[in-house]
C-alpha atoms as a PDB file:
ATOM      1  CA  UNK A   1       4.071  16.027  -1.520  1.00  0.00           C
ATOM      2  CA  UNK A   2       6.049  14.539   1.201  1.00  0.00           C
ATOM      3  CA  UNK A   3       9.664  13.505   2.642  1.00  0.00           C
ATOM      4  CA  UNK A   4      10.124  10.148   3.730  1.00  0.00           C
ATOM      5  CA  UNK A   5      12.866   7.882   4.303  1.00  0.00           C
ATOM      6  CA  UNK A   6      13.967   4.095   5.663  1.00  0.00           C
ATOM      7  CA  UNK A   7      17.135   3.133   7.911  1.00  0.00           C
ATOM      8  CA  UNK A   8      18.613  -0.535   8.494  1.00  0.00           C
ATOM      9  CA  UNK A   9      21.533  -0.436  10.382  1.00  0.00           C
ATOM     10  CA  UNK A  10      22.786  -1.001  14.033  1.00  0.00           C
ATOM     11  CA  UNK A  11      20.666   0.740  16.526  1.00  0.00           C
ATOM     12  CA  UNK A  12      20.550   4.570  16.792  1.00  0.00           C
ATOM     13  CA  UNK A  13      18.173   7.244  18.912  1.00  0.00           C
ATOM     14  CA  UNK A  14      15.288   8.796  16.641  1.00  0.00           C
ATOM     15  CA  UNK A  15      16.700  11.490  17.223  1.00  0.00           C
ATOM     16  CA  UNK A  16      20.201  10.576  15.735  1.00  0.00           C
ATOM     17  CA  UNK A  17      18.154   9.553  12.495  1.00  0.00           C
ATOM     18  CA  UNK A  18      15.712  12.146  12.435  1.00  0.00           C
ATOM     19  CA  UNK A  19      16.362  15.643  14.464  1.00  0.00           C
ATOM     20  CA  UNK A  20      20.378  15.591  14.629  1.00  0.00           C
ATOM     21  CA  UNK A  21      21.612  15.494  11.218  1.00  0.00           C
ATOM     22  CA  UNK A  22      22.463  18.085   8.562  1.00  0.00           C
ATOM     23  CA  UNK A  23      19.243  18.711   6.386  1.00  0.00           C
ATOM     24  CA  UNK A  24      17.780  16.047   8.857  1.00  0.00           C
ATOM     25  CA  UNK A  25      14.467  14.681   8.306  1.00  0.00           C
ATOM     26  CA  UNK A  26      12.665  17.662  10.778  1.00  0.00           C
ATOM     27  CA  UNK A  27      14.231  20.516   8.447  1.00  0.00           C
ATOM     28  CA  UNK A  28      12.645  18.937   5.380  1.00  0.00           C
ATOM     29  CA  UNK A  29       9.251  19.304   7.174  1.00  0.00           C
ATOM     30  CA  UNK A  30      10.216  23.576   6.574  1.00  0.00           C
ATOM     31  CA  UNK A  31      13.272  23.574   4.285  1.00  0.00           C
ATOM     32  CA  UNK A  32      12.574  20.564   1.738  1.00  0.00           C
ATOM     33  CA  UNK A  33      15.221  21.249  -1.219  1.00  0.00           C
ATOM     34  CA  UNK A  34      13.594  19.154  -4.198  1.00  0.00           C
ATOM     35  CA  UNK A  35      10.249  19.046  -4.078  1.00  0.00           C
ATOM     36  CA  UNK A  36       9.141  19.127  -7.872  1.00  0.00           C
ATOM     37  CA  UNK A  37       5.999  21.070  -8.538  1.00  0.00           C
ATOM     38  CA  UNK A  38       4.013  19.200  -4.811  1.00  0.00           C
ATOM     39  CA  UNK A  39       4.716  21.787  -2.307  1.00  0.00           C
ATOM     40  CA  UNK A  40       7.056  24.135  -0.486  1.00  0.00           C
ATOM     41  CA  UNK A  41       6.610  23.108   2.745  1.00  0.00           C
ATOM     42  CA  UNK A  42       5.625  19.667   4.811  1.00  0.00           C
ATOM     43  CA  UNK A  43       3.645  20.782   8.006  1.00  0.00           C
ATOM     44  CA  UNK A  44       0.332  18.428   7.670  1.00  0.00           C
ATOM     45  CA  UNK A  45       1.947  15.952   9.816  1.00  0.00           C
ATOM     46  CA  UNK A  46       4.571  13.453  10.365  1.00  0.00           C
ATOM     47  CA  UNK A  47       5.181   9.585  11.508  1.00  0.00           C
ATOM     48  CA  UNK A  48       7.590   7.152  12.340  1.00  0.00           C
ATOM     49  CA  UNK A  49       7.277   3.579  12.548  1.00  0.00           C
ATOM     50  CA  UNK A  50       9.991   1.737  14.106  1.00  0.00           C
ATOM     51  CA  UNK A  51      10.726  -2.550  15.379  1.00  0.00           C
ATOM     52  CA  UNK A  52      11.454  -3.294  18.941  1.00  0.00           C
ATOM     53  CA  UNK A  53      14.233  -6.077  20.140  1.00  0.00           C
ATOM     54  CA  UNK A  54      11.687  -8.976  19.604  1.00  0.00           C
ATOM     55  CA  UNK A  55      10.468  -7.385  15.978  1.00  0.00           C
ATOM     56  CA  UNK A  56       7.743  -6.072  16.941  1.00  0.00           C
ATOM     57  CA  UNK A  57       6.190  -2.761  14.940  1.00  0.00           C
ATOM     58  CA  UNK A  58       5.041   0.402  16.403  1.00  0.00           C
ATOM     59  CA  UNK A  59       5.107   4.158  15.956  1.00  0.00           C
ATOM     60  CA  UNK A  60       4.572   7.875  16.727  1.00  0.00           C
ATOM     61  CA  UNK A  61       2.755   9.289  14.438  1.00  0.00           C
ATOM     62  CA  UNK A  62       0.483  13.362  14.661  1.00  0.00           C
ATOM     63  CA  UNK A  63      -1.480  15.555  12.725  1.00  0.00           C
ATOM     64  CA  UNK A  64       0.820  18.782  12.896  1.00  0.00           C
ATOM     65  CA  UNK A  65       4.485  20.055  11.859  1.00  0.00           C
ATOM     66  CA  UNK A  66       7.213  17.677  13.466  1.00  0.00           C
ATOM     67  CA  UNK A  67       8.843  21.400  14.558  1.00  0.00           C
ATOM     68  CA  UNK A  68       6.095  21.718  16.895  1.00  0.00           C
ATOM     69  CA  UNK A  69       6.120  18.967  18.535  1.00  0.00           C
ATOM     70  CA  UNK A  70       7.663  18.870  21.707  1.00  0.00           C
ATOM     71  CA  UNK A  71       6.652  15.356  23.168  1.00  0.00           C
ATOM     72  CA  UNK A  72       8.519  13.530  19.907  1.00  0.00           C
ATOM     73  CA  UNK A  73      11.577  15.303  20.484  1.00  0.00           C
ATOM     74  CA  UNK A  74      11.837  13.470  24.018  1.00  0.00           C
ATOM     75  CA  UNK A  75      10.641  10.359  22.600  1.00  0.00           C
ATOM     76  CA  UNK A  76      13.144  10.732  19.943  1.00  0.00           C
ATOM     77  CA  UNK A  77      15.968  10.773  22.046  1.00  0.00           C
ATOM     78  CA  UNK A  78      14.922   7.933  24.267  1.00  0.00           C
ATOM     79  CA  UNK A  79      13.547   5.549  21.259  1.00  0.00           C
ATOM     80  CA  UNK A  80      16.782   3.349  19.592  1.00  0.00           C
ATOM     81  CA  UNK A  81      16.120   1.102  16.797  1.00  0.00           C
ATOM     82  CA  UNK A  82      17.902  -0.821  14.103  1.00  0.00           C
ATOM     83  CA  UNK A  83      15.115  -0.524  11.522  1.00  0.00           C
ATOM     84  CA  UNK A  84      12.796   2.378  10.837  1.00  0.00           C
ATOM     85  CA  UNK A  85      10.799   4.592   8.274  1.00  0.00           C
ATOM     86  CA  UNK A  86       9.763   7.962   8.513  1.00  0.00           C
ATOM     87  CA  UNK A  87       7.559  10.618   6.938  1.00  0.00           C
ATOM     88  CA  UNK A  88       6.855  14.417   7.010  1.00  0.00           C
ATOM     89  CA  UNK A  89       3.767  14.999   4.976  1.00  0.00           C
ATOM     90  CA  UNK A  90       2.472  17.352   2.829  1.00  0.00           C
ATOM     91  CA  UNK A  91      -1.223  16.884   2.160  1.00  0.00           C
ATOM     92  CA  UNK A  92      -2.681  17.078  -1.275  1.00  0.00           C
ATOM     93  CA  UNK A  93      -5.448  19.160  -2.300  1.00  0.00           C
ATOM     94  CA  UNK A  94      -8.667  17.712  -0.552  1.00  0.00           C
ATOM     95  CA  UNK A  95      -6.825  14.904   1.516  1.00  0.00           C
ATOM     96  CA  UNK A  96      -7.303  15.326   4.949  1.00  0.00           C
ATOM     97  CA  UNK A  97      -5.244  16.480   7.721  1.00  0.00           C
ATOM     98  CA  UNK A  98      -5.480  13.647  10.129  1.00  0.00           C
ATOM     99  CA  UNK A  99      -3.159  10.833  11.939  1.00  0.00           C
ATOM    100  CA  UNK A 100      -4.657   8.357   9.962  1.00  0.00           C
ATOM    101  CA  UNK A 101      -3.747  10.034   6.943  1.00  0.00           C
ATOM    102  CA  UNK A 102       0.492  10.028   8.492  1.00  0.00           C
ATOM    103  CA  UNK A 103       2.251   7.614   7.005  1.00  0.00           C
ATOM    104  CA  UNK A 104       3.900   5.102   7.818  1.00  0.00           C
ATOM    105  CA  UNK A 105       1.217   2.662   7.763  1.00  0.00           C
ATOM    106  CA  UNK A 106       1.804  -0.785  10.095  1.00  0.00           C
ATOM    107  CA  UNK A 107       0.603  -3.945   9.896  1.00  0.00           C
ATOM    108  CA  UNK A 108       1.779  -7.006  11.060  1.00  0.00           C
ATOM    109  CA  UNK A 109       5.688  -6.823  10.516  1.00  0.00           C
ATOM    110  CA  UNK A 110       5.266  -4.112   7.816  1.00  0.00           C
ATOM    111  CA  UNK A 111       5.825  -0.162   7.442  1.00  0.00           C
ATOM    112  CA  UNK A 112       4.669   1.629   3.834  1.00  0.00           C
ATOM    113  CA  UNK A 113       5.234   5.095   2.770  1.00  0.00           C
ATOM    114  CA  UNK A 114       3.742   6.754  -0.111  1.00  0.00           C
ATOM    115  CA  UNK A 115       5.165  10.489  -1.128  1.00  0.00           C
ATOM    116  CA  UNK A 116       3.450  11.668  -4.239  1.00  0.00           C
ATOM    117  CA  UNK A 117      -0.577  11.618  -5.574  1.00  0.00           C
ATOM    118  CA  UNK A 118      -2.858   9.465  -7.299  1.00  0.00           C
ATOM    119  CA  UNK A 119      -4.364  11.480 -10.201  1.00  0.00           C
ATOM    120  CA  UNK A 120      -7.745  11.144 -10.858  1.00  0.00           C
ATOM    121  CA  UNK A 121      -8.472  10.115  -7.430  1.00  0.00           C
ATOM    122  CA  UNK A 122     -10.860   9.044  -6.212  1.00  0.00           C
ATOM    123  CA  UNK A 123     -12.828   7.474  -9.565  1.00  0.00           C
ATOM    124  CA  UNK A 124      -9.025   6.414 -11.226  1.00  0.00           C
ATOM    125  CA  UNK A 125      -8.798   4.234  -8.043  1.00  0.00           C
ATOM    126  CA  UNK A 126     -12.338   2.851  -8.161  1.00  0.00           C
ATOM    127  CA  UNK A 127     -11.459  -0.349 -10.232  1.00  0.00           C
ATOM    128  CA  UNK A 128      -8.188  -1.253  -8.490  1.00  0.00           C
ATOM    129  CA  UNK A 129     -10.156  -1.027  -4.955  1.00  0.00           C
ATOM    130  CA  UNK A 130     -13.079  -2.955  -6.078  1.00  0.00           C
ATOM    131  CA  UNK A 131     -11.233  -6.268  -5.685  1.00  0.00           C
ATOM    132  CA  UNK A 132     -10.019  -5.208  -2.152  1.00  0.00           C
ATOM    133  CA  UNK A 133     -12.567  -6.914   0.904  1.00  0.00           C
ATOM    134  CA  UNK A 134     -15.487  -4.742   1.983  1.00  0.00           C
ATOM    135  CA  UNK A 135     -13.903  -4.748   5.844  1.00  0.00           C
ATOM    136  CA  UNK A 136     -10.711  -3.109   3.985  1.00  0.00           C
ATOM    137  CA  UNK A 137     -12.623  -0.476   2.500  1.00  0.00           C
ATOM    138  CA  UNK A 138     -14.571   0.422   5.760  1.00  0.00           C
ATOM    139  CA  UNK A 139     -11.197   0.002   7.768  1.00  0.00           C
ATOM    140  CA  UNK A 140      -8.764   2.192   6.032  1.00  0.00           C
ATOM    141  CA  UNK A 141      -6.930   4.798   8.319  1.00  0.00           C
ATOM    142  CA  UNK A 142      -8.098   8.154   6.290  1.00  0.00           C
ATOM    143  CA  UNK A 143      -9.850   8.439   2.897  1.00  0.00           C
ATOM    144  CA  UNK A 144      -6.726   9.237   1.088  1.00  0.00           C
ATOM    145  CA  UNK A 145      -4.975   7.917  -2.362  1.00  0.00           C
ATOM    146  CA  UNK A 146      -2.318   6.878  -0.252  1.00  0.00           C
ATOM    147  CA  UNK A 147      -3.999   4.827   2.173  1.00  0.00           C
ATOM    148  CA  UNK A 148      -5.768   2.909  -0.546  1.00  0.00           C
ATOM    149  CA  UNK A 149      -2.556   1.828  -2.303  1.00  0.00           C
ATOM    150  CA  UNK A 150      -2.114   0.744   1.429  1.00  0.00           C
ATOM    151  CA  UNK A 151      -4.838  -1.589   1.506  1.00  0.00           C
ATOM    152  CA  UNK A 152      -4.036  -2.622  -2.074  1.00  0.00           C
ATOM    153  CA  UNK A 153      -0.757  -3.581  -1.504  1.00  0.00           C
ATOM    154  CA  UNK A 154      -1.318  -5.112   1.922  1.00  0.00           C
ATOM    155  CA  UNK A 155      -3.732  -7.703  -0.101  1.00  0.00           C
ATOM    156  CA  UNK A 156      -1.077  -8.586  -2.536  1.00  0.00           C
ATOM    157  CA  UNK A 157       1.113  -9.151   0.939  1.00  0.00           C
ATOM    158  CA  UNK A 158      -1.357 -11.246   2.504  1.00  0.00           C
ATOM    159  CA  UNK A 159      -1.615 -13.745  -0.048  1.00  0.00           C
ATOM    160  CA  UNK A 160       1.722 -14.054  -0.541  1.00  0.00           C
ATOM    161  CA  UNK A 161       3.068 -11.871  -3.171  1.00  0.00           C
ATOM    162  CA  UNK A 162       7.083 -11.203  -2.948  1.00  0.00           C
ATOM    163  CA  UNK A 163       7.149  -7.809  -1.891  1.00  0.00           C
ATOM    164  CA  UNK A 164       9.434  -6.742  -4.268  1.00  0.00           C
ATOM    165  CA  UNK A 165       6.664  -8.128  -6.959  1.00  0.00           C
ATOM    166  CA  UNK A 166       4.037  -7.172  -5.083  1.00  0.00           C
ATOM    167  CA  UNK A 167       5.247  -3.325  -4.994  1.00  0.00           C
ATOM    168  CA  UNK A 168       6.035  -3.595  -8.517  1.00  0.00           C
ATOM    169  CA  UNK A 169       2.555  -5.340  -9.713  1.00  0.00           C
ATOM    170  CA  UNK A 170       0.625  -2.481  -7.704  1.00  0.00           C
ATOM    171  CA  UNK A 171       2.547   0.667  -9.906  1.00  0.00           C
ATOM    172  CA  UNK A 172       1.841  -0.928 -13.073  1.00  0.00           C
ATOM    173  CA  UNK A 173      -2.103  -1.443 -11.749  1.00  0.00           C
ATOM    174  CA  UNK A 174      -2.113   1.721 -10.416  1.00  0.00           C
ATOM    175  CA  UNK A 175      -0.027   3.667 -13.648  1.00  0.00           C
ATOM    176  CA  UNK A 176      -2.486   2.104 -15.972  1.00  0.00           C
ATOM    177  CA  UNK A 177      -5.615   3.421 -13.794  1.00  0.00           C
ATOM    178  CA  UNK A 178      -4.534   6.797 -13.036  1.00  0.00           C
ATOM    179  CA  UNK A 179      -1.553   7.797 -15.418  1.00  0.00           C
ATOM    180  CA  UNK A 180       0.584  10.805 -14.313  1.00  0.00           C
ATOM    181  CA  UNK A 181       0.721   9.538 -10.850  1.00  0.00           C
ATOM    182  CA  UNK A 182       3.562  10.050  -8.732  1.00  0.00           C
ATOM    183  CA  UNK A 183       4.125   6.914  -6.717  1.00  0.00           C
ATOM    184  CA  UNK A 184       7.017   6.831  -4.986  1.00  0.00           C
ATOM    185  CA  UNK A 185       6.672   3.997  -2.494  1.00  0.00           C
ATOM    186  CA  UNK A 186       8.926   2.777   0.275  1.00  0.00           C
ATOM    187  CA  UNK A 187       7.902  -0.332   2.224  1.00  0.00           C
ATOM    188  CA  UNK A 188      10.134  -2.417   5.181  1.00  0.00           C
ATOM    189  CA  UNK A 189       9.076  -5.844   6.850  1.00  0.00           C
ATOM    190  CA  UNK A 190      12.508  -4.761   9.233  1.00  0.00           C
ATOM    191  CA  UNK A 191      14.933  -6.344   7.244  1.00  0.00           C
ATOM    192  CA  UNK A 192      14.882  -4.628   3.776  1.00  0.00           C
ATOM    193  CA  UNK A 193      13.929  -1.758   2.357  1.00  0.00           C
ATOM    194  CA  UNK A 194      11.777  -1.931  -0.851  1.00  0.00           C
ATOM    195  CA  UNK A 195      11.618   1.910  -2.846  1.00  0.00           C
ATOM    196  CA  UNK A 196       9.800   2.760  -6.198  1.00  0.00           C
ATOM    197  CA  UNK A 197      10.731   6.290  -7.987  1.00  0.00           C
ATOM    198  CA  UNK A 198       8.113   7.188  -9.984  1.00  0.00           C
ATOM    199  CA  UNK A 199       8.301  11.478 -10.426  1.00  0.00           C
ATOM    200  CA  UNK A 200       9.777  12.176  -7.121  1.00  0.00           C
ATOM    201  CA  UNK A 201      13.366  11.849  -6.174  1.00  0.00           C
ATOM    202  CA  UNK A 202      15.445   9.497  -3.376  1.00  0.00           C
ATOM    203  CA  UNK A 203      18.688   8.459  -2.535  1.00  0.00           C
ATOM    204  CA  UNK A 204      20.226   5.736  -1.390  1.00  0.00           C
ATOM    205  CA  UNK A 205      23.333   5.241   1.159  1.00  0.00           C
ATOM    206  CA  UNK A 206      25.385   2.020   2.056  1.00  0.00           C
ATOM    207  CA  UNK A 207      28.213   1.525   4.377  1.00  0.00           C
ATOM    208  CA  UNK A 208      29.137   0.747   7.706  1.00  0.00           C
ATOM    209  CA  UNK A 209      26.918  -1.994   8.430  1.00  0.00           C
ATOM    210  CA  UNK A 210      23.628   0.589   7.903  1.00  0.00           C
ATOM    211  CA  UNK A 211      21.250   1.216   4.633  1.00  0.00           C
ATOM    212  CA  UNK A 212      19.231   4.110   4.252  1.00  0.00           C
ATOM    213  CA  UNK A 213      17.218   5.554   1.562  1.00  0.00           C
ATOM    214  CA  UNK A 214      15.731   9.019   1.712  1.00  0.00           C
ATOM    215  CA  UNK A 215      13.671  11.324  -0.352  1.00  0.00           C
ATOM    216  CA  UNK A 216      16.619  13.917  -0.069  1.00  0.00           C
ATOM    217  CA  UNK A 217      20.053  13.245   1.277  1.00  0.00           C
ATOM    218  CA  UNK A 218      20.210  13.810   5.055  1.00  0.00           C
ATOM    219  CA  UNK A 219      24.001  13.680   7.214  1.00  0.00           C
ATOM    220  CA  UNK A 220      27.173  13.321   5.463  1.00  0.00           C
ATOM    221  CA  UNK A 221      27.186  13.956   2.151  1.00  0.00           C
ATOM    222  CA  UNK A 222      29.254  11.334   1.216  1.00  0.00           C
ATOM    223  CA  UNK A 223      28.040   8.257   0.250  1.00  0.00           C
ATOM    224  CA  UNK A 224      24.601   9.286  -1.365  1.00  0.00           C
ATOM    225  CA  UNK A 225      23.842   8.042  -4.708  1.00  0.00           C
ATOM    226  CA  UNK A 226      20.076   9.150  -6.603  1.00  0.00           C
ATOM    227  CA  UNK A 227      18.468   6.274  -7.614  1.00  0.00           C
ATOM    228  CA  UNK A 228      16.907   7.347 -11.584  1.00  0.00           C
ATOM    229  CA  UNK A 229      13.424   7.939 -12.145  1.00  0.00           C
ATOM    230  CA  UNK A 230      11.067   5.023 -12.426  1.00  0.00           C
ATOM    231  CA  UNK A 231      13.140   2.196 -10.841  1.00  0.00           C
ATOM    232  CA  UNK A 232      12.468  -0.220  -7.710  1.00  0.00           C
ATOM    233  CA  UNK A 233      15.053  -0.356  -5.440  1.00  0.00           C
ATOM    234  CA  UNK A 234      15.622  -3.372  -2.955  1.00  0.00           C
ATOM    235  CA  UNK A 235      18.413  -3.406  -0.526  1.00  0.00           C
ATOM    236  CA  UNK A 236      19.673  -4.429   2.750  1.00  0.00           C
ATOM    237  CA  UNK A 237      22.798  -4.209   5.002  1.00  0.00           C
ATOM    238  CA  UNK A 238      24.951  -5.963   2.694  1.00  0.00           C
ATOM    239  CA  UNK A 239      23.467  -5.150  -1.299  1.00  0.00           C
ATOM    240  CA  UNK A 240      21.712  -2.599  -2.666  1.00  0.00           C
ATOM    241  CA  UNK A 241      20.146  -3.666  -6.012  1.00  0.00           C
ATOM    242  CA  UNK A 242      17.746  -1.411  -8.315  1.00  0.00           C
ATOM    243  CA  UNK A 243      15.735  -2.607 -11.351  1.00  0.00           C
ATOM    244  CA  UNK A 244      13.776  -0.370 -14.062  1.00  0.00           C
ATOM    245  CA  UNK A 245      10.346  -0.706 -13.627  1.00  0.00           C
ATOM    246  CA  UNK A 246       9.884  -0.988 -17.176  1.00  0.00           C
ATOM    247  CA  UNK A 247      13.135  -2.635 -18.745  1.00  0.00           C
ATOM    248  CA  UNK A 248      14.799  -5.207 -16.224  1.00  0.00           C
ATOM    249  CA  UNK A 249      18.033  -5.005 -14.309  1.00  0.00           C
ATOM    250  CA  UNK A 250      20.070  -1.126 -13.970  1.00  0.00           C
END
């Protein structure tokens, strides 16, 4: 599957986030510790979305192994940013390798990150995309599982969903379409993170005026707590809070 994590925080270098740290986001791309049954290694690519001063989105994103990429590692250094998500993919069975397919996915003031699979897919996904606008369908970035619970969730955005319900309402759609999905989920509008578990694992670390949650634990150990299978997490600066996504309030 993938690695992917989200920062809020005062404003660091990419490369401070992603390149510098102990079991930093760029060795999980060749050294990924937990990976459960979707991979060994996460070369098909790699993103990073991050928000300017004035809160605006954009992003880096390529279709090959973050080690081999030369031109990020200089962006990374000169790039500083108080709110970002990043991913290192590892491409499923039949998905392409493509940008389009590297999360994180932008739009508007939003980042989304999906590391697992949709089983089934593509039919499983055919009734939860039929609602979705014909200009969505013909628009998506890649013809991928992920990219789809994109455009799904995006919809639930637009009309004005809380994201935290909106995140939530799209696993159960998407559970009771394609069971045996992994669908761990991480979305940001720049000022909280939003995280699903659903198979895979991620952490969570508070403290020092920053947030991050991460599919493994990157820097300091200290500090890292696992969040438990099948949960939503939703957290800032300040709280971190994390509900089952099946029996209310952990």
């Amino acid at each position: 599957m993938c690695r992917h994590l989200g920062y809020l925080g005062p404003a660091v270098s990419l490369a401070e986030l992603l390149l510098e740290p102990d079991h930093s986001l760029l060795e999980q791309s060749w050294a990924p510790n937990d990976m459960r049954g979707g991979g060994t290694v996460n070369a098909d690519g790699f993103g990073v979305g991050w928000y300017r001063t004035d809160g605006t989105v954009t992003g880096y994103r390529a279709a090959i192994p973050m080690w081999t990429d030369e031109s990020f590692r200089q962006t990374a250094v000169d790039v500083r940013s108080g709110a970002a998500v990043a991913s290192v993919r590892s491409a499923t069975v039949g998905m392409p390798v493509a940008v389009g397919a590297c999360a994180p996915f932008a739009d508007d003031r939003w980042l989304f990150s999906h590391n697992g699979r949709v089983t089934g897919w593509p039919d499983s996904l055919a009734k939860p995309a039929a609602r979705l606008e014909i200009v969505d369908l013909l628009t998506l970035p890649a013809l991928t599982d992920s990219a789809v619970l994109w455009a799904l969730l995006r919809q639930r955005l637009t009309e004005g969903t809380e994201p935290d319900l909106a995140v939530r309402e799209m696993v159960d759609e998407v559970v009771a379409a394609a069971p045996d999905s992994r669908l761990n989920l991480l979305l940001t509008d720049g000022t909280r993170l939003i995280a699903t578990t659903w198979w895979h694992s991620l952490w969570v670390r508070r403290g020092e005026g920053a947030v991050a949650v991460a599919s493994e634990p990157f820097g300091p150990e200290a500090g890292w707590v696992q969040v438990p299978d099948r949960c939503l997490l939703v957290a800032d600066t300040e709280h971190v809070q994390v509900t089952s996504l099946s029996e209310g309030k952990r």
